[in-house]
Protein backbone atom coordinates (compact mmCIF):
# COMPACT_ATOMS: atom_id res chain seq x y z
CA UNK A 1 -4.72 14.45 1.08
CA UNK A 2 -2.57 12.32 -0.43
CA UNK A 3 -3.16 8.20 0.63
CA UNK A 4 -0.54 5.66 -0.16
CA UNK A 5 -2.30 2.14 0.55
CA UNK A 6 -0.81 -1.25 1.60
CA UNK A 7 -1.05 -4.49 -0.53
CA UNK A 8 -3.94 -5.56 0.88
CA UNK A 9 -6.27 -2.57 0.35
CA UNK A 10 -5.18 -1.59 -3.39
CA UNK A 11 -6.12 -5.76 -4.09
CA UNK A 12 -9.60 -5.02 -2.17
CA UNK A 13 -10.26 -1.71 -3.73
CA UNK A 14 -9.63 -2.85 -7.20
CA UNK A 15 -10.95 -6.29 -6.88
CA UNK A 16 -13.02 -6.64 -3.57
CA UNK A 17 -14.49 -3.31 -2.45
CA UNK A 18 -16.68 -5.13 0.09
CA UNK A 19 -14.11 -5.98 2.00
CA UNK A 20 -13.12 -2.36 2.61
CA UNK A 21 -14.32 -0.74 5.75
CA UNK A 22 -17.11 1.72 5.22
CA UNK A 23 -13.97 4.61 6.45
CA UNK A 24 -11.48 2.76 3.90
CA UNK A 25 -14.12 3.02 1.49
CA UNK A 26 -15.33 6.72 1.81
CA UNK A 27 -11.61 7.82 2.05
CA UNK A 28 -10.56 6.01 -1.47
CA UNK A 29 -14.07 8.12 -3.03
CA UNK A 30 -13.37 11.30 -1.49
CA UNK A 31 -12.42 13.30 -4.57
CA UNK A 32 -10.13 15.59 -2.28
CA UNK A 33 -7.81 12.31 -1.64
CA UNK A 34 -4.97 11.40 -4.31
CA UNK A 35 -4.45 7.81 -4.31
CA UNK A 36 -1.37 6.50 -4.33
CA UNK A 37 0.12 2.96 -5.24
CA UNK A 38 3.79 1.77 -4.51
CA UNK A 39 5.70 -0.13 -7.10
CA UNK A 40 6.70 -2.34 -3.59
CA UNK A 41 2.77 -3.25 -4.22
CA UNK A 42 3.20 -4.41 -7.47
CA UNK A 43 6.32 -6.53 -6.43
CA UNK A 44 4.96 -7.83 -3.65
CA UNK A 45 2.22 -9.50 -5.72
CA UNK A 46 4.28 -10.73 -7.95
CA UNK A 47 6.36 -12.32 -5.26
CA UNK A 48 3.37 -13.99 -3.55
CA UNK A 49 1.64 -14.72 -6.44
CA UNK A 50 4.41 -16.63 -8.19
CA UNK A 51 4.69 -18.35 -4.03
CA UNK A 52 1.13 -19.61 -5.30
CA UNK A 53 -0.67 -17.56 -2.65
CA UNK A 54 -3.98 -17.77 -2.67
CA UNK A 55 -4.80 -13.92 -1.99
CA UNK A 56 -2.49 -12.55 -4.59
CA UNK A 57 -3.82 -14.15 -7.81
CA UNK A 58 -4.53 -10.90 -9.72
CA UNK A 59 -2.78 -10.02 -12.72
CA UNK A 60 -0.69 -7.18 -11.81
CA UNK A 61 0.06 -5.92 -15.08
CA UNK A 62 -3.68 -5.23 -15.44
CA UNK A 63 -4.09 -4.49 -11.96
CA UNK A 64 -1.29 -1.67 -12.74
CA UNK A 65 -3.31 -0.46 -16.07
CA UNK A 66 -6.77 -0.35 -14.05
CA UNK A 67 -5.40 1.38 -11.41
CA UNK A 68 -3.43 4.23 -13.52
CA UNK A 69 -5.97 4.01 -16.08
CA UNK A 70 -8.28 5.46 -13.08
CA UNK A 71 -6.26 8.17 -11.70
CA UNK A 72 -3.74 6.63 -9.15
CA UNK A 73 -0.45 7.82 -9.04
CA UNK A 74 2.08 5.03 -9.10
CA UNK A 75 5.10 6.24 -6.19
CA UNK A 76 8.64 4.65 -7.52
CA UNK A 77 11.15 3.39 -4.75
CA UNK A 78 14.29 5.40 -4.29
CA UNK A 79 17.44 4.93 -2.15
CA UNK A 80 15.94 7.03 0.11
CA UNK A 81 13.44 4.74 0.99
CA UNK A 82 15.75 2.17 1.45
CA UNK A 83 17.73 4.10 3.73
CA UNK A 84 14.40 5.28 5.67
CA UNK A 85 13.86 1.43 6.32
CA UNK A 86 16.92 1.02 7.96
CA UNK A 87 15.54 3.61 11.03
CA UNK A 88 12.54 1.54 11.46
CA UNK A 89 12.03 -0.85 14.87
CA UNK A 90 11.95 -4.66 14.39
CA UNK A 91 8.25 -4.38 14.86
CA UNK A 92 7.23 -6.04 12.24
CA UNK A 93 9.18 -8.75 9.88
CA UNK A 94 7.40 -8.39 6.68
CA UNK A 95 9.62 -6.23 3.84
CA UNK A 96 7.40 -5.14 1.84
CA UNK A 97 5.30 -3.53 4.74
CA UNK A 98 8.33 -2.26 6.12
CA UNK A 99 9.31 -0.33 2.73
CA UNK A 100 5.79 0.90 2.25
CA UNK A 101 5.78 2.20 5.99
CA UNK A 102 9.57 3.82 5.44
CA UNK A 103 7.84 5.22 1.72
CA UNK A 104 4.96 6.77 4.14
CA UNK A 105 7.59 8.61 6.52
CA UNK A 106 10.37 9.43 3.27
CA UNK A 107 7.24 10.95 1.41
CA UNK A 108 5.33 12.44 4.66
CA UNK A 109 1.76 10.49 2.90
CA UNK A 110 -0.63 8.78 4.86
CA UNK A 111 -0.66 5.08 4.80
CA UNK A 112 -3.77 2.96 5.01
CA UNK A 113 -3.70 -0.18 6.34
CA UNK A 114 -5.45 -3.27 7.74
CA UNK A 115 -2.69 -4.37 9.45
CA UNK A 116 -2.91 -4.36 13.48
CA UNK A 117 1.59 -4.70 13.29
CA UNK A 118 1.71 -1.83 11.23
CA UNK A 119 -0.03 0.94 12.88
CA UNK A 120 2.64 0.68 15.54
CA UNK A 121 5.11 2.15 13.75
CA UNK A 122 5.19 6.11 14.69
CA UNK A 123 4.04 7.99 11.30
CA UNK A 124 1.37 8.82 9.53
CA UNK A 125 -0.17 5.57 9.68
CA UNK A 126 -3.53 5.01 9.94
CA UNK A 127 -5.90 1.69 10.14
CA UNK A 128 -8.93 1.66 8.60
């Protein structure tokens, strides 16, 4: 199965894997799952980070390099994502969630999240 992953849970499984819920954590090792990254991931960070956030203070170039280097495929943003924003309710006000949510339903892949806002959106969405 194919499992694109919020911010939050690519920074934990690359840097924190304790902080990963024992199903986050057995889903990311199951060699049957393809692991997917957004590029909105990697701009994200670089958004917060430069903000002087606290819990985006990862390099992301390296983060990008670890991250291929082990077999995740990096997903690109298209118009059609864009577009597939657009359709989504005013649930929740955060832009990069909302473009990896519309990403999830443009693609049909399962995104894992933390985030309680998220999992409302109808989709394959799934908190972990």
């Amino acid at each position: 199965m194919k499992l694109l992953l919020d911010t939050h849970l690519v920074l934990w499984a690359a840097s924190a894997p304790a902080r990963l819920s024992p199903e986050a954590f057995s889903l990311l090792n199951d060699p049957g799952n393809e692991l997917v990254v957004s590029v909105v991931s990697f701009w994200e960070i670089v958004i917060k980070r430069g903000l002087g956030r606290d819990d985006f203070q990862v390099d992301p170039s390296r983060l990008r390099r670890g991250l291929r280097d082990n077999g995740w495929v990096e997903l690109a943003l298209t118009g059609g994502h864009a577009l597939g924003a657009e359709r989504l309710p005013p649930l929740h006000r955060d832009p990069f969630d909302r473009m990896l949510i519309a990403q999830s339903n443009v693609e049909g892949i399962m995104l894992l999240t933390a985030d309680e806002l998220v999992v409302r959106y109808s989709g394959s969405i799934r908190r972990v």
